[in-house]
C-alpha atoms as a PDB file:
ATOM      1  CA  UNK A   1       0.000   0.000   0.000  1.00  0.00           C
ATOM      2  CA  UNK A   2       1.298   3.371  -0.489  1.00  0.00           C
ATOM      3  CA  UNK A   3       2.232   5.508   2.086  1.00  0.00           C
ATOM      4  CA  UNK A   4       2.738   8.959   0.353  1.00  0.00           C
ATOM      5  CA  UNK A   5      -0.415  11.289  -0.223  1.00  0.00           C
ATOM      6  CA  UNK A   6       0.598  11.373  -3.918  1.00  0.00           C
ATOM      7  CA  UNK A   7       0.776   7.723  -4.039  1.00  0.00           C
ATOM      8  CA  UNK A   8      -2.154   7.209  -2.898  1.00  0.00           C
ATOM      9  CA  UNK A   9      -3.898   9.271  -5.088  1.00  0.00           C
ATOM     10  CA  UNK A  10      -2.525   7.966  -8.000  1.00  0.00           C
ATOM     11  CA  UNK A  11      -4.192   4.745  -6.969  1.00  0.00           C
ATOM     12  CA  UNK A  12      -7.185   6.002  -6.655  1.00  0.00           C
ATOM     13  CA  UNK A  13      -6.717   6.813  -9.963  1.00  0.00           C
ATOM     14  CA  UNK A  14      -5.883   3.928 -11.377  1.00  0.00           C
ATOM     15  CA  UNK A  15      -8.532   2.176 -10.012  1.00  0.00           C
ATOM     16  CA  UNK A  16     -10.732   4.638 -11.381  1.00  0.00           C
ATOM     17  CA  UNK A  17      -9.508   4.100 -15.089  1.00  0.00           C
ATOM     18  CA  UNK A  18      -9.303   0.593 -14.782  1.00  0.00           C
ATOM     19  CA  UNK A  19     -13.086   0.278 -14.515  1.00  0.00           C
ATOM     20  CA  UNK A  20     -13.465   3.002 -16.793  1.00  0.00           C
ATOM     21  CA  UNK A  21     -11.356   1.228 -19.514  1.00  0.00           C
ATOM     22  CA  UNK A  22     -12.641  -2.229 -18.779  1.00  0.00           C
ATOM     23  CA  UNK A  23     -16.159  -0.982 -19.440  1.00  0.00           C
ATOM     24  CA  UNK A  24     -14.937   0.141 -22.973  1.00  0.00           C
ATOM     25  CA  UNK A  25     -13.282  -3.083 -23.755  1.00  0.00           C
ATOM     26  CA  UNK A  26     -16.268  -4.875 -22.677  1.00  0.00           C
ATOM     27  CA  UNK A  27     -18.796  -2.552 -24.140  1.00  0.00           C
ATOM     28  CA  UNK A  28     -17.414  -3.242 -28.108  1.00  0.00           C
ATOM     29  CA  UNK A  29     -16.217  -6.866 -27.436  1.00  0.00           C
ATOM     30  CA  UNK A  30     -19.954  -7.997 -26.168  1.00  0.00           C
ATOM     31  CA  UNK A  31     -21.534  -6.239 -29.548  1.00  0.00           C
ATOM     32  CA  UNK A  32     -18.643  -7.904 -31.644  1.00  0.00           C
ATOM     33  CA  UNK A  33     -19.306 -11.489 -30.389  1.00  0.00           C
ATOM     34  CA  UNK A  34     -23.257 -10.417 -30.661  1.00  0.00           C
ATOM     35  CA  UNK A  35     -22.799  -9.414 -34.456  1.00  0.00           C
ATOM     36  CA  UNK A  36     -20.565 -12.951 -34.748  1.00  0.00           C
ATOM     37  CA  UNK A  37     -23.519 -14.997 -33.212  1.00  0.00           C
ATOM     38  CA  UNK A  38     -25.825 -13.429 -35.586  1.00  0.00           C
ATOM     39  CA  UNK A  39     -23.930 -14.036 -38.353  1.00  0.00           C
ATOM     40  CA  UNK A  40     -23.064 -17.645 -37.424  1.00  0.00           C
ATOM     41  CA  UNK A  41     -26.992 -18.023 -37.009  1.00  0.00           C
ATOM     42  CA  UNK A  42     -27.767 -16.886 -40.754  1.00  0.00           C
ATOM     43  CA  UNK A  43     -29.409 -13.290 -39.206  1.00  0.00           C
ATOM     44  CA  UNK A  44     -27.656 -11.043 -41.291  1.00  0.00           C
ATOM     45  CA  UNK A  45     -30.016  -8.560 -41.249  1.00  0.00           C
ATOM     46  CA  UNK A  46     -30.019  -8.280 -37.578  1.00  0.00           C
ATOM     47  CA  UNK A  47     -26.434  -8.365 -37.735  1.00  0.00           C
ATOM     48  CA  UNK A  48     -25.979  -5.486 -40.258  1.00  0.00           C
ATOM     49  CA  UNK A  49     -28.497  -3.591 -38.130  1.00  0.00           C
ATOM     50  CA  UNK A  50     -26.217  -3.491 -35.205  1.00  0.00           C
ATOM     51  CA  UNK A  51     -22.752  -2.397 -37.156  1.00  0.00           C
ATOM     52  CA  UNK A  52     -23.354   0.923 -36.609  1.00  0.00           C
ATOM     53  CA  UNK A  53     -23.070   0.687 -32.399  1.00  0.00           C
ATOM     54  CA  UNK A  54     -19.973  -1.593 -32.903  1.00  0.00           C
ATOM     55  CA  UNK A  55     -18.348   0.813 -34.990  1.00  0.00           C
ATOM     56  CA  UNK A  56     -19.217   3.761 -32.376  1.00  0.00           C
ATOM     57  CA  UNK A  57     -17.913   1.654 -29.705  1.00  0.00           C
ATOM     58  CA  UNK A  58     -14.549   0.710 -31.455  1.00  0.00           C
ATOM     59  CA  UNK A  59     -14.523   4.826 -31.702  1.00  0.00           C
ATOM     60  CA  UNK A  60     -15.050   5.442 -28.115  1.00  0.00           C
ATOM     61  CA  UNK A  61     -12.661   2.725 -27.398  1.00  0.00           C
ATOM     62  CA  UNK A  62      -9.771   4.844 -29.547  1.00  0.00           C
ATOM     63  CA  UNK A  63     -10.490   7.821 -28.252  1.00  0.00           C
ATOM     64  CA  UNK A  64     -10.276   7.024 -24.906  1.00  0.00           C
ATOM     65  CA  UNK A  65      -7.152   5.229 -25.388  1.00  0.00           C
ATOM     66  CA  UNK A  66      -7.888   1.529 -24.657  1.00  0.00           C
ATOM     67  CA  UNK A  67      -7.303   0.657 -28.343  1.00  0.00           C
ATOM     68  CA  UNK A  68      -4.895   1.892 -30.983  1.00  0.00           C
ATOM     69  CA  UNK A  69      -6.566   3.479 -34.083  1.00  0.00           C
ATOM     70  CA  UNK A  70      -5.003   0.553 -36.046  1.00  0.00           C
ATOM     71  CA  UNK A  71      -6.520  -1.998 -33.870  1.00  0.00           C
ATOM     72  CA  UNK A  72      -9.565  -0.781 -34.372  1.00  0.00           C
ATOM     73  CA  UNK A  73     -10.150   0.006 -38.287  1.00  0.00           C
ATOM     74  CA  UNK A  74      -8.649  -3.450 -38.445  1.00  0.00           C
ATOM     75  CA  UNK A  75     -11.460  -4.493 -36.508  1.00  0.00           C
ATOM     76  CA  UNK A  76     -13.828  -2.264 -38.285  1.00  0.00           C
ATOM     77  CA  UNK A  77     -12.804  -3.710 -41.974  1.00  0.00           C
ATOM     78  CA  UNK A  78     -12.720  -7.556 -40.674  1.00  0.00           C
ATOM     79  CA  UNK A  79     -16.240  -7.039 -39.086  1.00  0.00           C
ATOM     80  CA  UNK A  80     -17.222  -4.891 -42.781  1.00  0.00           C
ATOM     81  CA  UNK A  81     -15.502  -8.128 -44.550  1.00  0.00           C
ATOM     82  CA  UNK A  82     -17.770 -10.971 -42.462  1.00  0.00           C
ATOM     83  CA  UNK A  83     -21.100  -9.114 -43.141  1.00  0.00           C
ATOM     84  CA  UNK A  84     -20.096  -8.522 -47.080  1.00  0.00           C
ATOM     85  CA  UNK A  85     -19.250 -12.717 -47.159  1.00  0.00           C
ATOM     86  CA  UNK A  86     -22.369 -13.543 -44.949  1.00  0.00           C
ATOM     87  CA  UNK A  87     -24.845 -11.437 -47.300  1.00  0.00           C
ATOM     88  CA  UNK A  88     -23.117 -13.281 -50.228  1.00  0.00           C
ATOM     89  CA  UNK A  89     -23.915 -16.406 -49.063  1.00  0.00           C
ATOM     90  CA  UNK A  90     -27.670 -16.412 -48.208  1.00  0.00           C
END
């Protein structure tokens, strides 16, 4: 445990943005699985519906720092790629 006021503060801190980041993380890694579900289960309507939320959540995620920019057009243009191959099938 820290001893120093400054110390300890910075803790607090940390703890702080830990939950703060984890909620991020969490928040566009639930609606990617929940897009990949869809998709595996031949909804790609449903699935196409919800791209838009995934996408603002990837944004969030950048801006806030818990993902690099890369990471997440990456992300973006896989999840783009799936939904393109998914409509193609059906």
């Amino acid at each position: 445990m820290p001893i120093i006021k400054s110390a300890k503060k910075a803790l607090r801190q940390t703890k702080r943005r830990t939950i703060r980041n984890l909620r991020r993380k969490e928040a566009y890694k639930k609606i990617l699985k929940q897009i990949q579900r869809l998709l595996e289960a031949k909804k790609v309507k449903d699935a196409e519906a919800l791209v838009p939320q995934a996408q603002k959540a990837l944004d969030k995620a950048v801006k806030t720092g818990v993902l690099k920019a890369n990471a997440a057009a990456r992300k973006k243009s896989r999840l783009a790629k799936s939904i393109r191959k998914a409509k193609a099938a059906s």
